[in-house]
N, C-alpha and C. Protein backbone atom coordinates (compact mmCIF):
# COMPACT_ATOMS: atom_id res chain seq x y z
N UNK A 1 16.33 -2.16 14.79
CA UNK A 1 15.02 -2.56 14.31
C UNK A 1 14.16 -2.95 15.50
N UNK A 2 12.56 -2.06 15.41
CA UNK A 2 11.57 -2.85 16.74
C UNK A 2 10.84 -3.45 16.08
N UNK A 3 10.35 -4.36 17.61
CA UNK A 3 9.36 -5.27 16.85
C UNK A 3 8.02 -5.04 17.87
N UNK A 4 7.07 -4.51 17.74
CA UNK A 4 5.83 -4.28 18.24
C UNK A 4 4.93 -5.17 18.08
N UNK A 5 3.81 -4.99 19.42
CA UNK A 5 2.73 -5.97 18.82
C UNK A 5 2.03 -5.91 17.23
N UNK A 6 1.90 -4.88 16.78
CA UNK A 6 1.93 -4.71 15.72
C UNK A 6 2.49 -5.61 14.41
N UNK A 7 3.47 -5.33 14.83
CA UNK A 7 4.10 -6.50 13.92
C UNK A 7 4.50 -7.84 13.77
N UNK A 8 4.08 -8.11 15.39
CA UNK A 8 3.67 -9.78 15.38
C UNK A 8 2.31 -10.28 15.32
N UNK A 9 1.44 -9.09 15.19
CA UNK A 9 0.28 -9.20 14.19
C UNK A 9 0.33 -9.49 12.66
N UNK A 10 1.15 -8.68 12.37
CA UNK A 10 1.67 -8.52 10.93
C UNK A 10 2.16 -10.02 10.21
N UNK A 11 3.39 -10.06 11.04
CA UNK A 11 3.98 -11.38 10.90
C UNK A 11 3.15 -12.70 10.90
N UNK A 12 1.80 -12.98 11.72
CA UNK A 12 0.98 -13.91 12.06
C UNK A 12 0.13 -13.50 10.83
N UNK A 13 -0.41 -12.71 10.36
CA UNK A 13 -1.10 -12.28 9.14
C UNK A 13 -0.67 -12.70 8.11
N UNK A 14 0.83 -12.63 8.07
CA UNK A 14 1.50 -13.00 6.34
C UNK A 14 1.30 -14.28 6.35
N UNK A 15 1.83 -14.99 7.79
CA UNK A 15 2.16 -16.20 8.08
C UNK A 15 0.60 -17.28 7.58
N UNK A 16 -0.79 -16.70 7.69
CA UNK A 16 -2.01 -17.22 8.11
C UNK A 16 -2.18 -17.08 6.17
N UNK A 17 -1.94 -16.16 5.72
CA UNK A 17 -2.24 -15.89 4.49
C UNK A 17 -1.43 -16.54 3.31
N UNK A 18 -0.07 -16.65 3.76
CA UNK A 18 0.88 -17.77 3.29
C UNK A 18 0.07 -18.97 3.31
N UNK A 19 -0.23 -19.63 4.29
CA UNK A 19 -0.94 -20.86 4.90
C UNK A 19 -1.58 -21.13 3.84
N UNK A 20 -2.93 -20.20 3.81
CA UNK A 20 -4.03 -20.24 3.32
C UNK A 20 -4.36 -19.58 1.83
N UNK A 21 -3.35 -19.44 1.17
CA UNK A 21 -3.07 -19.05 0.02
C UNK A 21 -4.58 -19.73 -1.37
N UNK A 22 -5.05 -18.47 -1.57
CA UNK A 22 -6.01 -18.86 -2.95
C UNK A 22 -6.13 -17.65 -3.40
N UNK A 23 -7.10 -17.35 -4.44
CA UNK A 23 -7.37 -16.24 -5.20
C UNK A 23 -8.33 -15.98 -4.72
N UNK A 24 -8.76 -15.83 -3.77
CA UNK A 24 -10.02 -15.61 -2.89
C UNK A 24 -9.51 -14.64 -1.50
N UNK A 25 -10.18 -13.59 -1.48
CA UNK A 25 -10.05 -12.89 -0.60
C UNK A 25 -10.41 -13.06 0.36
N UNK A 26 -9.60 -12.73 1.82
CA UNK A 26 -10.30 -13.23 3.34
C UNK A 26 -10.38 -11.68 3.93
N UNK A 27 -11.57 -11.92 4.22
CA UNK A 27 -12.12 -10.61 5.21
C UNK A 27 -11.10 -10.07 6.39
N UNK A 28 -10.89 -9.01 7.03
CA UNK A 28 -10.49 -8.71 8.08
C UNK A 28 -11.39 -9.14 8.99
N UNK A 29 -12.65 -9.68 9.12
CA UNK A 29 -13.29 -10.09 10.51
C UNK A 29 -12.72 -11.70 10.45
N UNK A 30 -12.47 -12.33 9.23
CA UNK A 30 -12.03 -13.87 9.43
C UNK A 30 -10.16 -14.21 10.61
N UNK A 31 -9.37 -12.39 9.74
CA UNK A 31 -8.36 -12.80 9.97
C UNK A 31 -8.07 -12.25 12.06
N UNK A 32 -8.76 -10.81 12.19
CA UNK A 32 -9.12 -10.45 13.55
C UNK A 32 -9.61 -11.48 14.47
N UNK A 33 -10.58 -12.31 14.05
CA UNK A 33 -11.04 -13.57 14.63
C UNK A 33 -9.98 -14.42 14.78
N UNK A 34 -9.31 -14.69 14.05
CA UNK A 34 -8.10 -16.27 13.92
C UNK A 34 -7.08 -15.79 15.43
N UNK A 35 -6.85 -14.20 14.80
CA UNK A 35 -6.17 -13.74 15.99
C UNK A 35 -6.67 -13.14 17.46
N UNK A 36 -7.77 -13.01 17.43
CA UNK A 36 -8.63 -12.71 18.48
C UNK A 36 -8.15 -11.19 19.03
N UNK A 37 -8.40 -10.20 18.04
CA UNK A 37 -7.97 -8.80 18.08
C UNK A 37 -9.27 -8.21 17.33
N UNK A 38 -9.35 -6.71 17.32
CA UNK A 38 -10.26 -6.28 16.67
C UNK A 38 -9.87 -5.89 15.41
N UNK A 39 -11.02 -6.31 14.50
CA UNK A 39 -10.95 -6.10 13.10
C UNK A 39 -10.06 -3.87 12.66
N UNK A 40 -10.78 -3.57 13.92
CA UNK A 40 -10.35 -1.79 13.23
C UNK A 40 -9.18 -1.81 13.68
N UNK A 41 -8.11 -2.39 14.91
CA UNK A 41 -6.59 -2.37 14.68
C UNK A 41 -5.79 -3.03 13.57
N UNK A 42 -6.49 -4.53 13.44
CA UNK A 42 -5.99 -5.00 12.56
C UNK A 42 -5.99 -4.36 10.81
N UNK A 43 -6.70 -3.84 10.57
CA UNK A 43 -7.23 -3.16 9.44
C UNK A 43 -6.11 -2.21 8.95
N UNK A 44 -5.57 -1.44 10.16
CA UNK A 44 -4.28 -0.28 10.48
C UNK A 44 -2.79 -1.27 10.13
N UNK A 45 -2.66 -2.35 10.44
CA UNK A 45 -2.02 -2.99 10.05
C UNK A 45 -1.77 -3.61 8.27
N UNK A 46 -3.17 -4.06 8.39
CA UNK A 46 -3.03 -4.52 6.99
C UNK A 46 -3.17 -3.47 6.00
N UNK A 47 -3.34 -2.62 5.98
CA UNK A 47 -3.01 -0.95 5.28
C UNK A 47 -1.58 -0.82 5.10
N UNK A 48 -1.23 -1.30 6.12
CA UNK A 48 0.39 -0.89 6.28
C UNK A 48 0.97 -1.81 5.21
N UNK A 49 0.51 -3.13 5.60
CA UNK A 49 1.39 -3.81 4.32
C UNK A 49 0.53 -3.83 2.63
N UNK A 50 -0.78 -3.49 3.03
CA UNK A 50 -1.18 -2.98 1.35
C UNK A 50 -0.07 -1.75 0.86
N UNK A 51 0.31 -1.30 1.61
CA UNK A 51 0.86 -0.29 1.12
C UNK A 51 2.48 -0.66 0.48
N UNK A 52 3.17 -1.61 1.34
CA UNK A 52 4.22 -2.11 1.01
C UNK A 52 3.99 -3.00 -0.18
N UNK A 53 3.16 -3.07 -0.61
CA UNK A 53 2.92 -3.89 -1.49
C UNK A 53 2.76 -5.26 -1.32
N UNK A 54 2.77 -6.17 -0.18
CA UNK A 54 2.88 -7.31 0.07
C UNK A 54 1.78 -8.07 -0.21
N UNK A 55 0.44 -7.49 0.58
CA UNK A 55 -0.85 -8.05 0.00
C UNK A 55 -1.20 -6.51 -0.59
N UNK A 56 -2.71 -7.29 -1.22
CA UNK A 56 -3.52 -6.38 -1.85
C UNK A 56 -5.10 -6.47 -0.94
N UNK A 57 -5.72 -5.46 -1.53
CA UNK A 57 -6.68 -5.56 -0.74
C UNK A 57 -8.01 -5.11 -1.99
N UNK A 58 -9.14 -5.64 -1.19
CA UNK A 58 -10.70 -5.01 -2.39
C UNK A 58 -11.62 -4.91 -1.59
N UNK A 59 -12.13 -4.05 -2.02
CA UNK A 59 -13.75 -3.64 -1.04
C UNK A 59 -14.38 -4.13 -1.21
N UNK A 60 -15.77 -3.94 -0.58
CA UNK A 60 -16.79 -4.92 -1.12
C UNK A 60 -17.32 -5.76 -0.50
N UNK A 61 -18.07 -6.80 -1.22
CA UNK A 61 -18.98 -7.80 0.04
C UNK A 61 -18.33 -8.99 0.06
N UNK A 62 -17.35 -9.28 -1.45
CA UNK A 62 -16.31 -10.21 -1.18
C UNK A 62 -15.03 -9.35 -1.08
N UNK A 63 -14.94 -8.10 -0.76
CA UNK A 63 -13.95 -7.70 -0.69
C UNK A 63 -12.70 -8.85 1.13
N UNK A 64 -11.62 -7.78 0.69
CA UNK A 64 -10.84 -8.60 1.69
C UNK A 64 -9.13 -8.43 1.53
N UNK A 65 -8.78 -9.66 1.83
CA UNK A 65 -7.00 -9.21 1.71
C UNK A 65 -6.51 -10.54 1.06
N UNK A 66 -5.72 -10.42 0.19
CA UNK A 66 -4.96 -11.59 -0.86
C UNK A 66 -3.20 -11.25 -0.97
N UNK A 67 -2.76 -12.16 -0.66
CA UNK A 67 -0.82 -11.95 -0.80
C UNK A 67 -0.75 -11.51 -2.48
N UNK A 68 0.07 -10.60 -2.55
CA UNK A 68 0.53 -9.89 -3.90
C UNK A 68 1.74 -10.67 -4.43
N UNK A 69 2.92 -10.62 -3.21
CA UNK A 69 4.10 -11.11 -3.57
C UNK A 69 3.71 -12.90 -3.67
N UNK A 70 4.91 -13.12 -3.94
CA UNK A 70 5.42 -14.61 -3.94
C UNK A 70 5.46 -15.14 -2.72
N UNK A 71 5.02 -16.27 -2.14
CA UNK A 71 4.90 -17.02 -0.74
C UNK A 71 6.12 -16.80 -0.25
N UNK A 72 6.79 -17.37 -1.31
CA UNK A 72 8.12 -18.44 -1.02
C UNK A 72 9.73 -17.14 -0.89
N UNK A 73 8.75 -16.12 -1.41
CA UNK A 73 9.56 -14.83 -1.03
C UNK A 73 9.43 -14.07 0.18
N UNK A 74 8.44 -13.88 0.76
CA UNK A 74 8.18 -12.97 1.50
C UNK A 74 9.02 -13.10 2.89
N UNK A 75 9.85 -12.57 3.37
CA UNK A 75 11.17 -12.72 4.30
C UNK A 75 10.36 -11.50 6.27
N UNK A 76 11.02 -11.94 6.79
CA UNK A 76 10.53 -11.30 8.39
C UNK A 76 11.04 -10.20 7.79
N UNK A 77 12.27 -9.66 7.71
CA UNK A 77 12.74 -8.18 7.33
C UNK A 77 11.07 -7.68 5.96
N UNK A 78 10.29 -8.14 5.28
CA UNK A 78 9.97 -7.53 4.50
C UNK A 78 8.79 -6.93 5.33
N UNK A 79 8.17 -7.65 6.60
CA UNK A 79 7.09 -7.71 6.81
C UNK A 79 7.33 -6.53 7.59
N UNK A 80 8.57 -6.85 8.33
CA UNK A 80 8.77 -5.56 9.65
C UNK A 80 8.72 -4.77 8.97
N UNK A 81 9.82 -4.49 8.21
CA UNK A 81 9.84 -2.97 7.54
C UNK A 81 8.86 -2.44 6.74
N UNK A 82 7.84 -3.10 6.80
CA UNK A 82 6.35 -2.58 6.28
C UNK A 82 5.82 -1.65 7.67
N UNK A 83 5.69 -2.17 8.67
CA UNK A 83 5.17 -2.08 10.02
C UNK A 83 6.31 -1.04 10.42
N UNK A 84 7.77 -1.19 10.67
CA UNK A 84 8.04 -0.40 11.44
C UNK A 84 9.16 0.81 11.22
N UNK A 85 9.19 0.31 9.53
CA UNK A 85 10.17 1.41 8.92
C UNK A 85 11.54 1.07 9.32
N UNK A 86 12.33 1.41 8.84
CA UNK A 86 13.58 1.33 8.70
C UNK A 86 14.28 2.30 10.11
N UNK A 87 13.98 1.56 11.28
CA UNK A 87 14.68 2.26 12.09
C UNK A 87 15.32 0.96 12.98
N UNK A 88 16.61 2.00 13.47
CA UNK A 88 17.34 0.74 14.30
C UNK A 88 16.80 0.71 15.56
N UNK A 89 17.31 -0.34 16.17
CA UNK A 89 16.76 -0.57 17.51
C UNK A 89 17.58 0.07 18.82
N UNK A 90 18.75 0.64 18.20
CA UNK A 90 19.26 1.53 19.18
C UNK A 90 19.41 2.88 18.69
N UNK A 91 19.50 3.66 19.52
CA UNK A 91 20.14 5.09 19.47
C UNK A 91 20.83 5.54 19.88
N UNK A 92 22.22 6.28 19.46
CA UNK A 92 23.27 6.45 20.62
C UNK A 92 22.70 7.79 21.42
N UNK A 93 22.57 8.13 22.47
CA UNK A 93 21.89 9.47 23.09
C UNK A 93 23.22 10.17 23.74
N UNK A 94 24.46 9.93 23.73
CA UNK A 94 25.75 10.36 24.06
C UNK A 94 26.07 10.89 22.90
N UNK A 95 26.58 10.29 21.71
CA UNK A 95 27.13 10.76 20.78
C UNK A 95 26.35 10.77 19.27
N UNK A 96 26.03 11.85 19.15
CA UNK A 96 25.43 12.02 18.39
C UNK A 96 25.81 12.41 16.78
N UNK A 97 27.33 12.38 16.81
CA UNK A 97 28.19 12.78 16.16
C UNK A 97 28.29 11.54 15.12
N UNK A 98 28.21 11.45 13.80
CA UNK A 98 28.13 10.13 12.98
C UNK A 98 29.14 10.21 12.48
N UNK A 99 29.50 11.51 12.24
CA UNK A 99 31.43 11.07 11.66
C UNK A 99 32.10 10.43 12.23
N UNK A 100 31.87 10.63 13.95
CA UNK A 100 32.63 9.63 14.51
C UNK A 100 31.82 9.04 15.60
N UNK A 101 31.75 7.96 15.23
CA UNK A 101 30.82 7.53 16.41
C UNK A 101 31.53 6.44 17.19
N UNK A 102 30.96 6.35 18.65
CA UNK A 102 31.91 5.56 19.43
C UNK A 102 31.45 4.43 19.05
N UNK A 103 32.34 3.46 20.20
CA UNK A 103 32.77 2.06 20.26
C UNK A 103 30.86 1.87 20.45
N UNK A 104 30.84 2.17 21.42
CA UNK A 104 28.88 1.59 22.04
C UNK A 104 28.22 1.59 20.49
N UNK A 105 28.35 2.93 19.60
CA UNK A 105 27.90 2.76 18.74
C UNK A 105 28.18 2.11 17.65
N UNK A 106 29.25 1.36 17.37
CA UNK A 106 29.78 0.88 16.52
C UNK A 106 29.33 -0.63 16.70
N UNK A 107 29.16 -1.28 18.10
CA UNK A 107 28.94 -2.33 18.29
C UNK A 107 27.11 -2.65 18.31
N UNK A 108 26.40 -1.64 18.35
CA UNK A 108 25.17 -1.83 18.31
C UNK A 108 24.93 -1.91 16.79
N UNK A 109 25.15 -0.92 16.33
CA UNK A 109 25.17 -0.77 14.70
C UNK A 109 25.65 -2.26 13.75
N UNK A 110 26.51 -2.52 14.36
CA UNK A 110 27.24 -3.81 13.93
C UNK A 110 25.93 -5.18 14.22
N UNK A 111 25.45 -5.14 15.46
CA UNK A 111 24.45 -5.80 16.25
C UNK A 111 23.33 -5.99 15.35
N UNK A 112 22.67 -4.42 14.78
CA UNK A 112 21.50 -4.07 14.26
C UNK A 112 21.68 -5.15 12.57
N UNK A 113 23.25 -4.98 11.83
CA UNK A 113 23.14 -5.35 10.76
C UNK A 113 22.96 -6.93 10.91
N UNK A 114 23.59 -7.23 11.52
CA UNK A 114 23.40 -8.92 11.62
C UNK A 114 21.72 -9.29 12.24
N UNK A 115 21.44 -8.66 13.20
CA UNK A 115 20.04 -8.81 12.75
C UNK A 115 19.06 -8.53 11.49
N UNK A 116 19.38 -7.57 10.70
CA UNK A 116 18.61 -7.51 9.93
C UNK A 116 19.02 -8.28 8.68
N UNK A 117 20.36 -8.81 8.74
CA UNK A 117 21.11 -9.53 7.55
C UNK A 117 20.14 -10.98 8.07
N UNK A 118 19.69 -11.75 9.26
CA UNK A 118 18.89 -12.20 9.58
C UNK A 118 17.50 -12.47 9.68
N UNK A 119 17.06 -11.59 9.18
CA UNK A 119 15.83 -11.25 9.04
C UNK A 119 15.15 -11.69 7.59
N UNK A 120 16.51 -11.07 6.77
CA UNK A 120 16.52 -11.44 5.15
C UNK A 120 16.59 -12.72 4.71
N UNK A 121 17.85 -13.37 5.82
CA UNK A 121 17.52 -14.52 4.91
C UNK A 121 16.07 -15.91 5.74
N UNK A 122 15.95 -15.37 6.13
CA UNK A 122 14.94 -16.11 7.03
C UNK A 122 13.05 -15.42 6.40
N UNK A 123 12.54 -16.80 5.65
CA UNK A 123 11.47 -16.41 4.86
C UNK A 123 10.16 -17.12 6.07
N UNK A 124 9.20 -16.56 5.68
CA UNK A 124 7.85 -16.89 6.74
C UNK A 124 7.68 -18.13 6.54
N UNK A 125 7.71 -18.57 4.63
CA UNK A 125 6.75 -19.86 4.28
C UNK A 125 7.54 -21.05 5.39
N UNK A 126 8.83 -20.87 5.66
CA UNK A 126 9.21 -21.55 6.32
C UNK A 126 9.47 -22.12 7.98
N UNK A 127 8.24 -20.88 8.35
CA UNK A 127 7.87 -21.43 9.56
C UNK A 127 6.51 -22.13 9.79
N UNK A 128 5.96 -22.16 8.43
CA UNK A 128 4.66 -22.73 8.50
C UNK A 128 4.68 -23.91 8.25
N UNK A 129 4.00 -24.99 9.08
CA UNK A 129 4.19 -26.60 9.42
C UNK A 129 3.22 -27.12 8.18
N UNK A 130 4.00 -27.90 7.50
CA UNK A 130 3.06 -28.66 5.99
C UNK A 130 2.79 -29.45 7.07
């Protein structure tokens, strides 16, 4: 699994929107501003997780972006894998063979699950300071 600036955009987005939780939509220029990025990268991002379903989004003059899911649900694995798809963070470039794959690969693979078994149980609302 990678983690790109992208997705510690992402992650700071859920995290800001968790925070700031209402039925009121916040603009992409409020949330580009908080983070001091431009509204048209950030936009590419938050597409990404409209799409995962996490937030929702509306056009418009109050249009903007609102969390879909549950606060108290939303986990780092949900956010990445919005952003960066379901890929591992290694590749074996020796053996390419999956029936049998070596030791290097067995131990990265092994590596990758405990990170992402990490990822799951570790939720955003809980890095945000009441």
């Amino acid at each position: 699994m990678k983690h790109t600036k992208a997705t510690d955009y992402a992650l700071h987005t859920v995290a800001y929107l968790i925070e700031h939780s209402t039925d009121e939509n916040i603009s992409v220029h409020v949330l580009a501003k908080q983070f001091n990025v431009s509204p048209t990268y950030l936009s590419k991002i938050l597409t990404q997780l409209t799409k995962a379903g996490i937030i929702g989004s509306t056009s418009g003059v109050k249009g903007g972006y609102v969390l879909k899911w549950d606060p108290l649900e939303i986990t780092f694995f949900d956010v990445i894998l919005a952003i960066e798809g379901n890929t591992s963070f290694f590749t074996c470039a020796v053996h390419e063979d999956k029936e049998s794959p070596c030791g290097i690969r067995r131990v990265m693979a092994r590596t990758n699950q405990l990170m992402e078994d990490f990822l799951r149980q570790n939720k955003i609302v809980d890095t945000i300071e009441k």
